[in-house]
Protein backbone atom coordinates (compact mmCIF):
# COMPACT_ATOMS: atom_id res chain seq x y z
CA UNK A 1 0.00 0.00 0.00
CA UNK A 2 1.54 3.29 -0.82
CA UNK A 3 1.24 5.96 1.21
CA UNK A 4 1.24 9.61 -0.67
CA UNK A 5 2.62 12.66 0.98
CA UNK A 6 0.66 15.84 1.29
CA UNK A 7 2.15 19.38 -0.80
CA UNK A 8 2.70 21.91 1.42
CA UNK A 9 0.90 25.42 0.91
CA UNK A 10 3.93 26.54 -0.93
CA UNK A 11 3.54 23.98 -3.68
CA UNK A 12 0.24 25.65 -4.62
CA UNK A 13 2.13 29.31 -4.70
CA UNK A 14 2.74 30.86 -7.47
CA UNK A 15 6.49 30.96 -8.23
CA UNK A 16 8.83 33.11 -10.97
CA UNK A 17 12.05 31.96 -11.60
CA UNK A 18 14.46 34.25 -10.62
CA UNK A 19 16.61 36.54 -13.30
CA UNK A 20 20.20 34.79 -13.41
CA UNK A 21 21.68 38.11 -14.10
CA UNK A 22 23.73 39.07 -11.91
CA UNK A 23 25.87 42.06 -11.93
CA UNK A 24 29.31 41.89 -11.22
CA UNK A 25 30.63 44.72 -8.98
CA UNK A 26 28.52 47.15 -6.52
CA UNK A 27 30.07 50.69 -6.06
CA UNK A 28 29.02 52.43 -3.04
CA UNK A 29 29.77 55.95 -4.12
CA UNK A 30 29.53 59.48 -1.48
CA UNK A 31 29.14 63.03 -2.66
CA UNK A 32 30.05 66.45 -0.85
CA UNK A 33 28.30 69.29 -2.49
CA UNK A 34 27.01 72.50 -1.87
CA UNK A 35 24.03 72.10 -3.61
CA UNK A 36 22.82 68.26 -2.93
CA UNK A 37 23.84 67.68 -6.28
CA UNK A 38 26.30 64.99 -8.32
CA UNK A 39 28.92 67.14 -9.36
CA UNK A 40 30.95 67.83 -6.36
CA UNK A 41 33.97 65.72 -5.02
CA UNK A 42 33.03 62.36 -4.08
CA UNK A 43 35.17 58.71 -2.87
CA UNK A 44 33.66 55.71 -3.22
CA UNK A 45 34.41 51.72 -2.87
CA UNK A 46 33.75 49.14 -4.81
CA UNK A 47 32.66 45.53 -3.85
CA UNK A 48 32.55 42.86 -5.34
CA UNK A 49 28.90 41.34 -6.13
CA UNK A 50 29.47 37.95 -5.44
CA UNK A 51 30.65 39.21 -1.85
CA UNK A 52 27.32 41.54 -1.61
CA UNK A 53 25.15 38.71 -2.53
CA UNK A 54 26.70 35.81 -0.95
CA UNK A 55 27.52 33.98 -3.75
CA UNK A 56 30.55 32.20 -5.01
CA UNK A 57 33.01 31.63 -2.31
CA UNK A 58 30.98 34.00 0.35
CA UNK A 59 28.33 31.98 2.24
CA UNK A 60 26.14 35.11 3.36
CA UNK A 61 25.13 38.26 1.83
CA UNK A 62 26.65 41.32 3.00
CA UNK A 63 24.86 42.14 6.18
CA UNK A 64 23.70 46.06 6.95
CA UNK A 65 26.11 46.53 9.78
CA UNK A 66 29.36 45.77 7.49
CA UNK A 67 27.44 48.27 4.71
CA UNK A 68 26.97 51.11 7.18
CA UNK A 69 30.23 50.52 8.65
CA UNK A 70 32.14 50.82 4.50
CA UNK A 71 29.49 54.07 4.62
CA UNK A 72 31.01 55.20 7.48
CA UNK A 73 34.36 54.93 6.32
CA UNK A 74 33.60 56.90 3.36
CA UNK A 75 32.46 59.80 5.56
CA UNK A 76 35.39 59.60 7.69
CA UNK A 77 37.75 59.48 4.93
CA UNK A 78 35.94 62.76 2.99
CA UNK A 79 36.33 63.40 -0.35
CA UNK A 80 39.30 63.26 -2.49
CA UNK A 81 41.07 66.26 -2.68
């Protein structure tokens, strides 16, 4: 006698496959201006997507305290002269 297993509620979900592009670097980028604008001095830093998103040879995604902390930097560090 076989015995059949019951689908979850996600089974009946509606699912989209997920877009496999992924980009490749993230740039984290800070601007001092006068005017709130894009065209005064600015420093930024770049990391590396697979890092970001926890892929590859990273087993988590970037968590918000190691993102505010490279924003914090960035502030610290002002613009380049």
């Amino acid at each position: 006698m076989t015995v059949s297993q019951n689908q979850g509620d996600l089974s009946r979900a509606v699912t989209h496959e997920a877009d496999e592009s992924w980009p490749t670097i993230i740039e984290i980028t800070a601007y001092w201006s006068k005017d709130g604008s894009r065209r005064g001095r600015r420093r930024s830093i770049e990391i590396p997507a697979d890092q970001f998103f926890g892929r590859g040879a990273h087993g988590a995604p970037l968590d918000g305290n190691a993102l505010i902390a490279m924003v914090e930097r960035l502030r610290r560090q002002g613009p380049k002269a």
